[in-house]
C-alpha atoms as a PDB file:
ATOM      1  CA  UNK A   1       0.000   0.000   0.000  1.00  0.00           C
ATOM      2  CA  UNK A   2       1.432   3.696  -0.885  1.00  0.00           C
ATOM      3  CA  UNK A   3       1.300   5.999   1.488  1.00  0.00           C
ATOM      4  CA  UNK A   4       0.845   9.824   0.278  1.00  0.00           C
ATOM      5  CA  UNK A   5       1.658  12.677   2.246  1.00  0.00           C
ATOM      6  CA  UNK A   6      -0.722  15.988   0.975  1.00  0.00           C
ATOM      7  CA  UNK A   7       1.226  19.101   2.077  1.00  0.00           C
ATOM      8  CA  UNK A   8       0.845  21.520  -1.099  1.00  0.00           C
ATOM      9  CA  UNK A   9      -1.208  22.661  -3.454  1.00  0.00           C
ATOM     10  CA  UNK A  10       1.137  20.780  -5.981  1.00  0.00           C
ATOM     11  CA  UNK A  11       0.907  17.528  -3.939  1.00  0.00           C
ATOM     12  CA  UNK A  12      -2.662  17.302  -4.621  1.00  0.00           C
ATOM     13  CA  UNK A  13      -2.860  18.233  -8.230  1.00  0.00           C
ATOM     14  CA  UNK A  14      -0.047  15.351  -8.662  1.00  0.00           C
ATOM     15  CA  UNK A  15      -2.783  13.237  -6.816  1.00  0.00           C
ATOM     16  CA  UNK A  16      -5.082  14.133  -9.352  1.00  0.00           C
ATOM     17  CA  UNK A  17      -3.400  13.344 -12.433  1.00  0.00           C
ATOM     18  CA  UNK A  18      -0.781  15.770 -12.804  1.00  0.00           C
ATOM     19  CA  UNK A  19       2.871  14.992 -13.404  1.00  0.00           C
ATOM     20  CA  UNK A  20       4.504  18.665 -13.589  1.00  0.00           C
ATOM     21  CA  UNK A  21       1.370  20.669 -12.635  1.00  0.00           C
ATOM     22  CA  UNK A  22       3.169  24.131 -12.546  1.00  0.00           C
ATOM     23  CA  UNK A  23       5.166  26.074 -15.312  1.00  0.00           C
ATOM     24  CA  UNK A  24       8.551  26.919 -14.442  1.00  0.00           C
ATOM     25  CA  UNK A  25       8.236  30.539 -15.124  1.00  0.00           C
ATOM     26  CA  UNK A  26       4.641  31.772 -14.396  1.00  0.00           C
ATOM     27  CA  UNK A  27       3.007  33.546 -17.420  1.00  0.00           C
ATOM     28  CA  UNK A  28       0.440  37.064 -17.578  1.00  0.00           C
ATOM     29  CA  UNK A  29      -1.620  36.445 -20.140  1.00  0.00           C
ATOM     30  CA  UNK A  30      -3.117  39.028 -22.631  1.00  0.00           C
ATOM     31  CA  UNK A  31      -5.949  40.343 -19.265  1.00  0.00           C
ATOM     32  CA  UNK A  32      -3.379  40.412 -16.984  1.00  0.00           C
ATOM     33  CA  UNK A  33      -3.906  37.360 -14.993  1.00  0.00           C
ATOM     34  CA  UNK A  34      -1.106  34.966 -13.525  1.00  0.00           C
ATOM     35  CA  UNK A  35      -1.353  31.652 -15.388  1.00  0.00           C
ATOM     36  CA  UNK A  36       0.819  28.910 -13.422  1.00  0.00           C
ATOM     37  CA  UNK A  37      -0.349  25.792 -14.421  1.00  0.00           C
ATOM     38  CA  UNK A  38       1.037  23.194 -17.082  1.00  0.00           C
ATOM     39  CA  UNK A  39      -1.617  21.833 -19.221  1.00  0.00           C
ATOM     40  CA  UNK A  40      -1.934  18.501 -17.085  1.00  0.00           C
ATOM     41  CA  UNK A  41      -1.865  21.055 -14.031  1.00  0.00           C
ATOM     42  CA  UNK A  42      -5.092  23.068 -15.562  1.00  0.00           C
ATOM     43  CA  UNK A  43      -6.918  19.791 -15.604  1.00  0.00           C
ATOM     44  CA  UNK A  44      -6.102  18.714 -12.169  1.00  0.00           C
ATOM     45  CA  UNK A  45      -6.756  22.401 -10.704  1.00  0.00           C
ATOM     46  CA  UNK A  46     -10.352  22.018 -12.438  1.00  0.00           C
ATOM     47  CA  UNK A  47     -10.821  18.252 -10.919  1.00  0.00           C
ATOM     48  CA  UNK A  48      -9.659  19.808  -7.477  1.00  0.00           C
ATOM     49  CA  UNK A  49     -11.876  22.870  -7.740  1.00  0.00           C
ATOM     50  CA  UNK A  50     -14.838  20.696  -8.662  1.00  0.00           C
ATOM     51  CA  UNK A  51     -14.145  18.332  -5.645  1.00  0.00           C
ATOM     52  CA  UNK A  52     -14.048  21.083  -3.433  1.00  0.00           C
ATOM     53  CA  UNK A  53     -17.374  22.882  -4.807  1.00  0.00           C
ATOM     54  CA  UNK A  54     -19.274  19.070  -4.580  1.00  0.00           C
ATOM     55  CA  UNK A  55     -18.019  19.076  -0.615  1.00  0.00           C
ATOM     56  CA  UNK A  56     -19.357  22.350   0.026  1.00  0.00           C
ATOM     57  CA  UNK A  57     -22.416  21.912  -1.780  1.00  0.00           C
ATOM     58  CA  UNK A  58     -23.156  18.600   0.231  1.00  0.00           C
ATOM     59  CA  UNK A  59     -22.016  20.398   3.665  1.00  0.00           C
ATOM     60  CA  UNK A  60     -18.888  18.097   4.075  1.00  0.00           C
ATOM     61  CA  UNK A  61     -16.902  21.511   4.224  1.00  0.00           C
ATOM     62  CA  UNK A  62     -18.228  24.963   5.456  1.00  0.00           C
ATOM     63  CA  UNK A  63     -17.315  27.054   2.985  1.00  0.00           C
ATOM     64  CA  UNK A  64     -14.710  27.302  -0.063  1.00  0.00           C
ATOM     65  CA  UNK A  65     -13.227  30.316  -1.398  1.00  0.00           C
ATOM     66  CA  UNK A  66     -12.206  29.977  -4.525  1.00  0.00           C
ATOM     67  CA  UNK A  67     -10.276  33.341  -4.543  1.00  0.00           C
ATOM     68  CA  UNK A  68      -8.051  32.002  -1.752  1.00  0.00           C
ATOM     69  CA  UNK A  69      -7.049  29.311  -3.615  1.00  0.00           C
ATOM     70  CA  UNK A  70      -6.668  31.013  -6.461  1.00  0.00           C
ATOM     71  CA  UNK A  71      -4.137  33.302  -4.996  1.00  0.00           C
ATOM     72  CA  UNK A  72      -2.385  29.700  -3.010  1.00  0.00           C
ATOM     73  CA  UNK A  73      -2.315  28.484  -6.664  1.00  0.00           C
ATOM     74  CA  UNK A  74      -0.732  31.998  -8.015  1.00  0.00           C
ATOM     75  CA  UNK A  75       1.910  32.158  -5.420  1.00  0.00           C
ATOM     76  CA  UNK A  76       0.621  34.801  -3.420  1.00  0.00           C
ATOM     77  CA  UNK A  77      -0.683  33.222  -0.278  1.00  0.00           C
END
């Protein structure tokens, strides 16, 4: 059995199906906003943010904000 150990935003998108989830260099694209994922990494970020939005919906978690982790995901947290 493999044990996993979920301390970063970056472990769990590798949980979700993303080898290299983050760019090495973040981009600003053309509206201004910070772009850090790989392509793999958008997918997983989108699987994680849906998982999240299910367990608040269904009261498992009290509330998600989606801006703060947006910002985690954008280095500024």
């Amino acid at each position: 059995m493999s044990t996993f150990n979920v301390g970063t935003l970056e472990d769990c998108l590798v949980l979700l199906g993303s080898y290299e989830p983050f760019l090495n260099n973040v981009q600003i694209n053309k509206d201004g906003c910070i772009e850090p994922f790989t392509r793999s990494g958008n997918i997983a970020y989108e699987k994680l943010r849906k998982i999240i939005v299910y367990l608040a919906d269904n009261g498992v978690v009290d509330h998600f904000d989606e801006d703060l982790l947006d910002s985690i995901a954008n280095g500024e947290y």
